[in-house]
PDB file of N, CA and C in Angstrom:
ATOM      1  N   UNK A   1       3.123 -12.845 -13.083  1.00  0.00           N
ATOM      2  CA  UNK A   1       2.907 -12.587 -11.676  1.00  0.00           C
ATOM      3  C   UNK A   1       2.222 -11.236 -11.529  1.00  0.00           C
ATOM      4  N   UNK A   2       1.301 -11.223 -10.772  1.00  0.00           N
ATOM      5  CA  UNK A   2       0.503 -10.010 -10.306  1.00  0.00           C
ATOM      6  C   UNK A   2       0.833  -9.207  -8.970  1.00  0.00           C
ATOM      7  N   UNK A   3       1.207  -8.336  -9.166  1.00  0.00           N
ATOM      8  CA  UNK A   3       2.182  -7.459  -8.149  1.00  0.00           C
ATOM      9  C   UNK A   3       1.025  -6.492  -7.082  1.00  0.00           C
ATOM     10  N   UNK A   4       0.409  -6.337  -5.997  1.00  0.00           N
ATOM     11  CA  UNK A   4      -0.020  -5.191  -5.396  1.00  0.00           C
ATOM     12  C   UNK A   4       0.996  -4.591  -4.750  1.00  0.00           C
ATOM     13  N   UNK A   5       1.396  -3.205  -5.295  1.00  0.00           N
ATOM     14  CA  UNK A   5       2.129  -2.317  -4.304  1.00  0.00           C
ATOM     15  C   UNK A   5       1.101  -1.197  -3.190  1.00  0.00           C
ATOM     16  N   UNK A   6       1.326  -1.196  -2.050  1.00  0.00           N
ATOM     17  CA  UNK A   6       0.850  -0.084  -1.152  1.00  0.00           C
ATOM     18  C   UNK A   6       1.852   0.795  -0.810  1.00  0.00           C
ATOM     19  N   UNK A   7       1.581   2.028  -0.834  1.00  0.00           N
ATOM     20  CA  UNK A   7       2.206   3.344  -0.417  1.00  0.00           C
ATOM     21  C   UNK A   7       3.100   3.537  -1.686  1.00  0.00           C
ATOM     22  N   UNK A   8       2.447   3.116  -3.171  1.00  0.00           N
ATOM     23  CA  UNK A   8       3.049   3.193  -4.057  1.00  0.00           C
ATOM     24  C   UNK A   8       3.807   4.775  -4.339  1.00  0.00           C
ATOM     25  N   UNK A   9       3.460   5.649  -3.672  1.00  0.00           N
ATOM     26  CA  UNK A   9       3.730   6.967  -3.800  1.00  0.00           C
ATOM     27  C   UNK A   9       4.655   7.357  -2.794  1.00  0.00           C
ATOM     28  N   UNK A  10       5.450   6.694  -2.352  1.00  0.00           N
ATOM     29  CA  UNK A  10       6.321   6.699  -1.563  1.00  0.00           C
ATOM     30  C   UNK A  10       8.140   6.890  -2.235  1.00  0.00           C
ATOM     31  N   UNK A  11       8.720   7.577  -1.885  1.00  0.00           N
ATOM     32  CA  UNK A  11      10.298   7.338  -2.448  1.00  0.00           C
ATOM     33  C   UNK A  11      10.702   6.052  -2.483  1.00  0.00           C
ATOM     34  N   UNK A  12      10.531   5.005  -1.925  1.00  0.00           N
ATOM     35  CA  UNK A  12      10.887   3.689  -1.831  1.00  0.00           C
ATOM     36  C   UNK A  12      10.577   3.016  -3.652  1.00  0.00           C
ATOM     37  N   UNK A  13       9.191   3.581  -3.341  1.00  0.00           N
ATOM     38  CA  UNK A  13       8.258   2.728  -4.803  1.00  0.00           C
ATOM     39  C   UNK A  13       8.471   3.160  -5.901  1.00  0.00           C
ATOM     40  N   UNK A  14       9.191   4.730  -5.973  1.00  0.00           N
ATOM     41  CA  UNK A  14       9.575   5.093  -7.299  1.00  0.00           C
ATOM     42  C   UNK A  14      10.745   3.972  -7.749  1.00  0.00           C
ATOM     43  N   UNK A  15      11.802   3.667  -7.194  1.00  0.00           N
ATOM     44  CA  UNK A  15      12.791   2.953  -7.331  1.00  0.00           C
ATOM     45  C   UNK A  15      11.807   1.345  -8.030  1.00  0.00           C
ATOM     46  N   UNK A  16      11.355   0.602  -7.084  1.00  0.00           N
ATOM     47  CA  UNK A  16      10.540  -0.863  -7.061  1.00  0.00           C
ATOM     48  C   UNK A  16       9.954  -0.896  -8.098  1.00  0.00           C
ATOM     49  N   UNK A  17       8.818   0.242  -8.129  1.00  0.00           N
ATOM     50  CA  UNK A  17       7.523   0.012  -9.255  1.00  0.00           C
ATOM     51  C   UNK A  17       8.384  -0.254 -10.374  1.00  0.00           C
ATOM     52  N   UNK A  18       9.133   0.630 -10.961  1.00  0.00           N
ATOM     53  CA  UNK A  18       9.662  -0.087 -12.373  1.00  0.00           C
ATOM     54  C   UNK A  18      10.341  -0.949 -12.162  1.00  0.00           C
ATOM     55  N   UNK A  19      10.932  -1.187 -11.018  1.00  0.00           N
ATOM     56  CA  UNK A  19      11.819  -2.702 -11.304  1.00  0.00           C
ATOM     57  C   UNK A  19      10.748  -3.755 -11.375  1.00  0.00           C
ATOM     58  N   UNK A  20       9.874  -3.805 -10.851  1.00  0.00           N
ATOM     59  CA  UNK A  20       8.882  -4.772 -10.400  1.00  0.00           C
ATOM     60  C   UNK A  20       8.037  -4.972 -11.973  1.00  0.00           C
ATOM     61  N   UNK A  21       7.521  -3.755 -12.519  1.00  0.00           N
ATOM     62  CA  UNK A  21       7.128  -4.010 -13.879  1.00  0.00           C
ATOM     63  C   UNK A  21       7.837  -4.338 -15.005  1.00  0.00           C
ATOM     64  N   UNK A  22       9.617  -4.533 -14.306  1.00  0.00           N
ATOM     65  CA  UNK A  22      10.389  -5.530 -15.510  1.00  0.00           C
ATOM     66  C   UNK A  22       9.890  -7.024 -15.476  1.00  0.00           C
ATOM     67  N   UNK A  23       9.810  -7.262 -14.308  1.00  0.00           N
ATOM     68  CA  UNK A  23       9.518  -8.980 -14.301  1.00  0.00           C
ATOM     69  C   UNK A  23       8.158  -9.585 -13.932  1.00  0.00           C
ATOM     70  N   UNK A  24       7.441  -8.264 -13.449  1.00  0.00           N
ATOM     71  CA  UNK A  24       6.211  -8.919 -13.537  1.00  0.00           C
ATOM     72  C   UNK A  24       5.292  -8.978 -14.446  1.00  0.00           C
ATOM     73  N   UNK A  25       4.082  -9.518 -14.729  1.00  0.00           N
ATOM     74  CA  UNK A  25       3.412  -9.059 -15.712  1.00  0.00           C
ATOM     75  C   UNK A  25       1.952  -8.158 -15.872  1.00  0.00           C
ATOM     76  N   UNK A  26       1.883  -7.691 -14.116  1.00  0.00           N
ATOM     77  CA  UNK A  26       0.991  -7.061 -13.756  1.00  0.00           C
ATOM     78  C   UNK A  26       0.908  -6.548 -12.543  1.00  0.00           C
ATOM     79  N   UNK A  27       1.636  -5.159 -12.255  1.00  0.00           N
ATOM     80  CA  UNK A  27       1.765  -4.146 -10.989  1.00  0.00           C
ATOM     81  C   UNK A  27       0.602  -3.170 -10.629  1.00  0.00           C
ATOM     82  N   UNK A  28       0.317  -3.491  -9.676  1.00  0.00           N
ATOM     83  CA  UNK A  28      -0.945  -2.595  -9.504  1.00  0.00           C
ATOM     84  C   UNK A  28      -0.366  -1.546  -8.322  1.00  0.00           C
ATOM     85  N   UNK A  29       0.121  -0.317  -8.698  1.00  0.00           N
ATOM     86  CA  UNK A  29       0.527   0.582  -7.421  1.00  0.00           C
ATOM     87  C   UNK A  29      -0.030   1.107  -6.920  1.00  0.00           C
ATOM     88  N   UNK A  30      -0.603   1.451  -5.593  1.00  0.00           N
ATOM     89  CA  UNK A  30      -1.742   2.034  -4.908  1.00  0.00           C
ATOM     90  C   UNK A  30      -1.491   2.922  -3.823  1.00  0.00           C
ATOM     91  N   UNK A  31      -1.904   3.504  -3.511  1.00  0.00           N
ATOM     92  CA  UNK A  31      -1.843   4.787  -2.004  1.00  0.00           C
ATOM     93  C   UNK A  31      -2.686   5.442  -2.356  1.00  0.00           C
ATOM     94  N   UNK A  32      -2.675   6.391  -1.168  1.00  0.00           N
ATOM     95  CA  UNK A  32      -3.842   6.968  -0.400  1.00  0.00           C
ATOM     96  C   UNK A  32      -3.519   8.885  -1.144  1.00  0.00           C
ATOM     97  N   UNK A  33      -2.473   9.056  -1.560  1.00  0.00           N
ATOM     98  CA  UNK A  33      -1.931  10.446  -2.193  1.00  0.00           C
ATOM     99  C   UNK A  33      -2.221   9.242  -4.032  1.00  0.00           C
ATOM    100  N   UNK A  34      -2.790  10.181  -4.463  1.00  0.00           N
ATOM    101  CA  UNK A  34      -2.842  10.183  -6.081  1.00  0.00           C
ATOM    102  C   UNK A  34      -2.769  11.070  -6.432  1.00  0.00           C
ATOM    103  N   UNK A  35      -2.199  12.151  -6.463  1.00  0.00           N
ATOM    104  CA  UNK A  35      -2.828  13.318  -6.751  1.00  0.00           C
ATOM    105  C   UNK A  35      -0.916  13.432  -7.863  1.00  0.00           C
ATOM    106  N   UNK A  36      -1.068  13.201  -9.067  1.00  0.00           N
ATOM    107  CA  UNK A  36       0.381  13.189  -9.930  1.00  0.00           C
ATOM    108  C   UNK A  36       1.292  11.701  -9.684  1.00  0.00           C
ATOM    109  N   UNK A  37       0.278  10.879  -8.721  1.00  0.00           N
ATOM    110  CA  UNK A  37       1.246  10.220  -8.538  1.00  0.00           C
ATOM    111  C   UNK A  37       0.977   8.743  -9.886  1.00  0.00           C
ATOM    112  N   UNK A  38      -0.149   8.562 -10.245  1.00  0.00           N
ATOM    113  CA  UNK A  38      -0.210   7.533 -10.917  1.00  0.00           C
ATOM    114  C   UNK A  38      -0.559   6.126 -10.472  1.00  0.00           C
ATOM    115  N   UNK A  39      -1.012   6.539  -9.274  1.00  0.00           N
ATOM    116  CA  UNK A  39      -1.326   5.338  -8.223  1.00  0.00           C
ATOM    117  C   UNK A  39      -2.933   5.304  -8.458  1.00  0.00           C
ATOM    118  N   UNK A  40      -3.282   4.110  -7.940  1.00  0.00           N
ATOM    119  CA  UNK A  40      -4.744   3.737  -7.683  1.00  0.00           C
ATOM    120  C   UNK A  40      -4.781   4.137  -6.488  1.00  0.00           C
ATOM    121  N   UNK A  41      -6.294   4.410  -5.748  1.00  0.00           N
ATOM    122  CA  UNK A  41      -6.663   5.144  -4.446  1.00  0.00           C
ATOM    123  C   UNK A  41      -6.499   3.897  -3.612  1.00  0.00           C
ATOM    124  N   UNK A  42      -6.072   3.568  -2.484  1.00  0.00           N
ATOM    125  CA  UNK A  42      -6.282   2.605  -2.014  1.00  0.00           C
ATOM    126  C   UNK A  42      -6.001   3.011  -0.469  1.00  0.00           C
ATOM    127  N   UNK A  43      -6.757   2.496   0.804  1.00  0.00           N
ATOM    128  CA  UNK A  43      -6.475   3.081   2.270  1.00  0.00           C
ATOM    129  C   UNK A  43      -6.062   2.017   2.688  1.00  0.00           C
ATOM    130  N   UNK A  44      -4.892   1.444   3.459  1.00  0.00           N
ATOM    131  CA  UNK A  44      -4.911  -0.152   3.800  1.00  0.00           C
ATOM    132  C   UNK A  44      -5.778   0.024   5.024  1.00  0.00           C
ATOM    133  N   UNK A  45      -5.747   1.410   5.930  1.00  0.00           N
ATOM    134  CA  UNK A  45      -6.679   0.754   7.055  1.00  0.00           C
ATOM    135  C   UNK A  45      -7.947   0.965   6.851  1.00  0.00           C
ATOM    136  N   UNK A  46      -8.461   0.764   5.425  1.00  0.00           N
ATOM    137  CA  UNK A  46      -9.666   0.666   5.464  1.00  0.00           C
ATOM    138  C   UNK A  46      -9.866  -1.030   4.714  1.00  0.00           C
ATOM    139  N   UNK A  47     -10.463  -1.987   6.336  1.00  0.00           N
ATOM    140  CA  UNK A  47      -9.986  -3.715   5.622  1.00  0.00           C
ATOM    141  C   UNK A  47     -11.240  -3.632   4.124  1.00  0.00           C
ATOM    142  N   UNK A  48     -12.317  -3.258   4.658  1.00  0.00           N
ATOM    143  CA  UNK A  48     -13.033  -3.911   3.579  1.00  0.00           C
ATOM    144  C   UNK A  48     -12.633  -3.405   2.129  1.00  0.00           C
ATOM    145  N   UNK A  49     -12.073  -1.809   1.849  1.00  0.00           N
ATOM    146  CA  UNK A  49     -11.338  -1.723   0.444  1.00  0.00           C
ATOM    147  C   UNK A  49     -10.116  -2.023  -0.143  1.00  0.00           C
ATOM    148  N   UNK A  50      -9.448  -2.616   0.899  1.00  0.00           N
ATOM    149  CA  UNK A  50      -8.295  -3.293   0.873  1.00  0.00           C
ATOM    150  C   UNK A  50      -8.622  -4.897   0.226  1.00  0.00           C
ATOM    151  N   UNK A  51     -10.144  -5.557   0.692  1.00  0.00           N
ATOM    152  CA  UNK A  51     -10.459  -6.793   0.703  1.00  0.00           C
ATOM    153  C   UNK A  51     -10.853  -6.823  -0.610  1.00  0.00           C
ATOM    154  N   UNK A  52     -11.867  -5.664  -1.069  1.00  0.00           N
ATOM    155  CA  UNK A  52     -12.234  -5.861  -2.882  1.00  0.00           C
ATOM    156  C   UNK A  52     -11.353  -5.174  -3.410  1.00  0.00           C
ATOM    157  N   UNK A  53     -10.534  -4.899  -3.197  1.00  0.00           N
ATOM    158  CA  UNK A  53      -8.933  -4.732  -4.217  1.00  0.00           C
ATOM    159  C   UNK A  53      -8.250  -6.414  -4.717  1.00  0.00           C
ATOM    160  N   UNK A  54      -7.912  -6.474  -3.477  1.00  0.00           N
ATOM    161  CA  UNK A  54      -7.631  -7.961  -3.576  1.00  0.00           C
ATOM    162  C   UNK A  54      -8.031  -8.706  -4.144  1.00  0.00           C
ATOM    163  N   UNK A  55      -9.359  -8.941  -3.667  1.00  0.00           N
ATOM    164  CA  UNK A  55     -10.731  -9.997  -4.473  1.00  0.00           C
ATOM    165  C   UNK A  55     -10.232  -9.417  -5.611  1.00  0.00           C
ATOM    166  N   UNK A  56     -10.623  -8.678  -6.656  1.00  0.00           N
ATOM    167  CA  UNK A  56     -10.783  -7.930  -7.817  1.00  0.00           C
ATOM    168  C   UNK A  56      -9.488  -8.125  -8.396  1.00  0.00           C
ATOM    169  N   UNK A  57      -7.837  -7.938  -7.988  1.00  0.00           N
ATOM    170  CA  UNK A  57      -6.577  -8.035  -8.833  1.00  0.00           C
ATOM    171  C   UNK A  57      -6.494  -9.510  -8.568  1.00  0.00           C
ATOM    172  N   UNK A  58      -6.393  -9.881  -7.537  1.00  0.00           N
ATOM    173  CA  UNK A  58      -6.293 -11.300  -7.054  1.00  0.00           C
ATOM    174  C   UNK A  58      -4.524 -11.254  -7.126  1.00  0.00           C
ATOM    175  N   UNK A  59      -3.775 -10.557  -6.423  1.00  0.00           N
ATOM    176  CA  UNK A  59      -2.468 -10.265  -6.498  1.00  0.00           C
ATOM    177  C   UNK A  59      -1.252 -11.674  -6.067  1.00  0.00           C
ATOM    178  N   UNK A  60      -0.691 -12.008  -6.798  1.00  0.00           N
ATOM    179  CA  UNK A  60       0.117 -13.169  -6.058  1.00  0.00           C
ATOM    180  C   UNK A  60       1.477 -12.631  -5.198  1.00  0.00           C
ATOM    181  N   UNK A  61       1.750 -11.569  -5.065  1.00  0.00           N
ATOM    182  CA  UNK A  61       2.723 -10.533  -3.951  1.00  0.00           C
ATOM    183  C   UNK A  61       1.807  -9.320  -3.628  1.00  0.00           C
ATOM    184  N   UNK A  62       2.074  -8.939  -2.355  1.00  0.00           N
ATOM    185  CA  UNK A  62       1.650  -7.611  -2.222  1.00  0.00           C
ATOM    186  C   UNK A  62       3.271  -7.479  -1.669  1.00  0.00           C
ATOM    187  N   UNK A  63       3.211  -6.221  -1.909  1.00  0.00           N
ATOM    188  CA  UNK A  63       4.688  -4.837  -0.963  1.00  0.00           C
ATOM    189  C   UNK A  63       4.166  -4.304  -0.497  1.00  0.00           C
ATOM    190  N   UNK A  64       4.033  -4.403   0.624  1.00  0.00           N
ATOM    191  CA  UNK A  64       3.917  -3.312   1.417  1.00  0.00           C
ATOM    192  C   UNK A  64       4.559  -2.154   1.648  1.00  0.00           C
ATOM    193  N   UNK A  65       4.691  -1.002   1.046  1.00  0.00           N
ATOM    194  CA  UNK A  65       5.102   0.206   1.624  1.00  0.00           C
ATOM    195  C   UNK A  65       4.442   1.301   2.598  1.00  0.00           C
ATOM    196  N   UNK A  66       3.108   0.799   2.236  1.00  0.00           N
ATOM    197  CA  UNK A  66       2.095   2.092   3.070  1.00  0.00           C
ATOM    198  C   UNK A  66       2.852   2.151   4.744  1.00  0.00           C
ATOM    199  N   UNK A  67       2.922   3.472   4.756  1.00  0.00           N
ATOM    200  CA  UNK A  67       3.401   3.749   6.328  1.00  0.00           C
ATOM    201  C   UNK A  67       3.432   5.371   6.717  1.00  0.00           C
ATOM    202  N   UNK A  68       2.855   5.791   8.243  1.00  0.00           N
ATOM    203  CA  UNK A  68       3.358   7.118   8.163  1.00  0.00           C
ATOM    204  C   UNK A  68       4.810   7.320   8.835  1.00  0.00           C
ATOM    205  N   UNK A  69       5.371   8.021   7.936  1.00  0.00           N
ATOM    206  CA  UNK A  69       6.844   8.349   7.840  1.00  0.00           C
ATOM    207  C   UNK A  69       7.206   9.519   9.017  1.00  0.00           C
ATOM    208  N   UNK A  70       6.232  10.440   8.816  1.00  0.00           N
ATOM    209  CA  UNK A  70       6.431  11.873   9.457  1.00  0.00           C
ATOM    210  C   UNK A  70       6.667  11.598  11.347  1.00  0.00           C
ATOM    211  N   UNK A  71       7.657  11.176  11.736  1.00  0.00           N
ATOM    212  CA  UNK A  71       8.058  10.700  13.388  1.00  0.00           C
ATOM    213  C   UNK A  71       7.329  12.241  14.264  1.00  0.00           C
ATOM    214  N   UNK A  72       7.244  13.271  13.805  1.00  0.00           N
ATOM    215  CA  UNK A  72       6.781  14.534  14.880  1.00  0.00           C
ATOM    216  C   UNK A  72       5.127  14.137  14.448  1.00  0.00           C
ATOM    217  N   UNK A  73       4.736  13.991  13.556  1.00  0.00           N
ATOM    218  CA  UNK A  73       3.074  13.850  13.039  1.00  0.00           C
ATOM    219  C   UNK A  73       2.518  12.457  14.568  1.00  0.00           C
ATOM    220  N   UNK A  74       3.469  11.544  13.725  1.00  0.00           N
ATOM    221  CA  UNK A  74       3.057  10.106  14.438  1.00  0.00           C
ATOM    222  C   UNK A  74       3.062  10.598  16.466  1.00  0.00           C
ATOM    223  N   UNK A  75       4.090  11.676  16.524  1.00  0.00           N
ATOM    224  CA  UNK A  75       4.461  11.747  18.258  1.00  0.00           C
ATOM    225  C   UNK A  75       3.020  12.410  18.679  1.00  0.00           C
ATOM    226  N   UNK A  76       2.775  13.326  17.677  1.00  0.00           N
ATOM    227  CA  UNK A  76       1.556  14.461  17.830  1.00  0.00           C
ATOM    228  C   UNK A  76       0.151  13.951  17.612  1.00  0.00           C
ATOM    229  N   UNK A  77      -0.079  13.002  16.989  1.00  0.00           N
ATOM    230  CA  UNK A  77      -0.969  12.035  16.572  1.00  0.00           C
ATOM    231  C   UNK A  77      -1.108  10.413  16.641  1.00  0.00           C
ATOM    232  N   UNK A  78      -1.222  10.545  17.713  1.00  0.00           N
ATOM    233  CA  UNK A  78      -0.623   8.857  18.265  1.00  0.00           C
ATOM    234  C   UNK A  78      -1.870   7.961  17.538  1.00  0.00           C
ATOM    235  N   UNK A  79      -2.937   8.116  17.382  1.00  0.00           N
ATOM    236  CA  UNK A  79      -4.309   7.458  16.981  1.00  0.00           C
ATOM    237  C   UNK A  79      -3.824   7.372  15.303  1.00  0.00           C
ATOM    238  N   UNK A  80      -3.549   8.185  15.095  1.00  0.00           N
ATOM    239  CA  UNK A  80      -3.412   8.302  13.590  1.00  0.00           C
ATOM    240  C   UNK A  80      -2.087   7.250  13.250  1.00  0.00           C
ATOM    241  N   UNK A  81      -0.626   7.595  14.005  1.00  0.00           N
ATOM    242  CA  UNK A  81      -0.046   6.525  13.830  1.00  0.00           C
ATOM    243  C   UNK A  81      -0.049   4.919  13.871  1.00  0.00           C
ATOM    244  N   UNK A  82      -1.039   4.758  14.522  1.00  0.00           N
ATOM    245  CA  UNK A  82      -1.486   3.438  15.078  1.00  0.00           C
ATOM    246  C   UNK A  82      -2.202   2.932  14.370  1.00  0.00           C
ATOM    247  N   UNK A  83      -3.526   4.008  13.735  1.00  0.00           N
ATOM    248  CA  UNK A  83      -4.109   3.362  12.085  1.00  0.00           C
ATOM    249  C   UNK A  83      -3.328   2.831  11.370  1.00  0.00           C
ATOM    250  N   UNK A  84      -2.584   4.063  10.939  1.00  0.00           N
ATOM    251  CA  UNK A  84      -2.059   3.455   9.274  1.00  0.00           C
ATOM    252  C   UNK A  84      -1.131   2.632   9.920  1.00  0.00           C
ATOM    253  N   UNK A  85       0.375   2.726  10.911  1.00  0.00           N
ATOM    254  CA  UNK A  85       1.110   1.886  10.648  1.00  0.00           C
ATOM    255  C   UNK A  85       0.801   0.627  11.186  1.00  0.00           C
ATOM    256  N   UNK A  86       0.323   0.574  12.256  1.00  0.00           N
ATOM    257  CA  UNK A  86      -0.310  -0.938  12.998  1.00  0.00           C
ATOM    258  C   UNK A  86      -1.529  -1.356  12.586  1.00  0.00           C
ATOM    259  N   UNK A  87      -2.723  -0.930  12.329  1.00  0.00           N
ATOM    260  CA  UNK A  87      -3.493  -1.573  11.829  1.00  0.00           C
ATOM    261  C   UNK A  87      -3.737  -1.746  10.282  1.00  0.00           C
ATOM    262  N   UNK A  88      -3.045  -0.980   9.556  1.00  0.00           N
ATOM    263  CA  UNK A  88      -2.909  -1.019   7.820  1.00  0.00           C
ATOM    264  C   UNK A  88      -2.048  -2.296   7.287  1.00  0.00           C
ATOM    265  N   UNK A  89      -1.384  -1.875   8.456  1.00  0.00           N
ATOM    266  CA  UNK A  89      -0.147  -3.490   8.182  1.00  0.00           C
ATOM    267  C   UNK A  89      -0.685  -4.835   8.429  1.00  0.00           C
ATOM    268  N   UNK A  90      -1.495  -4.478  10.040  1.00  0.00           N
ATOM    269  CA  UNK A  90      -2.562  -5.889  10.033  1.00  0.00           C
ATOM    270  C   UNK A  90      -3.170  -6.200   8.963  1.00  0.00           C
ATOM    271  N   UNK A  91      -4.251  -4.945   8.673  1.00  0.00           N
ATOM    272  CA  UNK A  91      -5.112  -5.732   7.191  1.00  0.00           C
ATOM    273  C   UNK A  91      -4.333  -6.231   6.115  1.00  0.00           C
ATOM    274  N   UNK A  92      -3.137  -5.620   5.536  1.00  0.00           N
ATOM    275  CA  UNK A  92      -2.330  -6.281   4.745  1.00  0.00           C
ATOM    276  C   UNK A  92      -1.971  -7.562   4.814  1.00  0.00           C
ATOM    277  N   UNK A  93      -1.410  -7.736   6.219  1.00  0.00           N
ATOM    278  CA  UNK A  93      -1.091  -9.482   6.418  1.00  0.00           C
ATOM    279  C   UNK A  93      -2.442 -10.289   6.751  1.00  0.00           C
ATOM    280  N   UNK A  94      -3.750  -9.566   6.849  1.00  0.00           N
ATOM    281  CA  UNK A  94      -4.458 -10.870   6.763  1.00  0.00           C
ATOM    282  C   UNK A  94      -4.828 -10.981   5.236  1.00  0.00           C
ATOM    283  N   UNK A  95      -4.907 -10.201   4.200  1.00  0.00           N
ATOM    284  CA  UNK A  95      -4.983 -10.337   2.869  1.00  0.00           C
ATOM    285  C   UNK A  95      -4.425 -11.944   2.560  1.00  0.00           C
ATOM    286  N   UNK A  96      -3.883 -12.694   3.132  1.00  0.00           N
ATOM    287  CA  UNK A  96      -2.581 -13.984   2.633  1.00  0.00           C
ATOM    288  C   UNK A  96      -3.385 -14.723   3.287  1.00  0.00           C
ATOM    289  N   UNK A  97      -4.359 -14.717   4.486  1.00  0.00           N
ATOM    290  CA  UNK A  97      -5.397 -15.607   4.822  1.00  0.00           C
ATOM    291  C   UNK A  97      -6.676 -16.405   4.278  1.00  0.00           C
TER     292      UNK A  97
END
């Protein structure tokens, strides 16, 4: 099974990613922070590099983790919250289309 994780750089995904690379046989972890993290670059609200990721692993799960977390950022930056968490999540669920 071919695994895409998003917001692989997240506290959530440290836990997942290795569980996920016990049983799968191919995890691809991705976010938008790489920087030590070991992740591939990936933006979900950007659809079309989200679309040749896909095309290219051809993933049979994605996880979604990508999200912004920071609640004072998201209050202070309403446009920005609305990218990543509402429309990153859209492009994710049309990936299954």
């Amino acid at each position: 099974m071919k695994v895409l994780v998003t917001g692989a750089a997240g506290m959530l995904a440290d836990s997942l990613v290795p569980a996920l690379r016990s049983i799968a046989s191919d995890v691809l972890p991705t976010d938008i922070n790489v920087s030590e993290s070991g992740c591939s670059f990936l933006d979900v609200r950007e659809f079309e590099a989200l679309r040749v990721t896909c095309h290219d692993f051809r993933p049979d799960l994605i996880v979604h983790l990508a999200a912004e977390t920071n609640v004072d950022l998201c209050e202070l930056d309403r446009d920005h919250a609305y990218h990543t968490n509402a429309l990153g999540t859209q492009n994710v669920a049309l990936m299954s289309t």
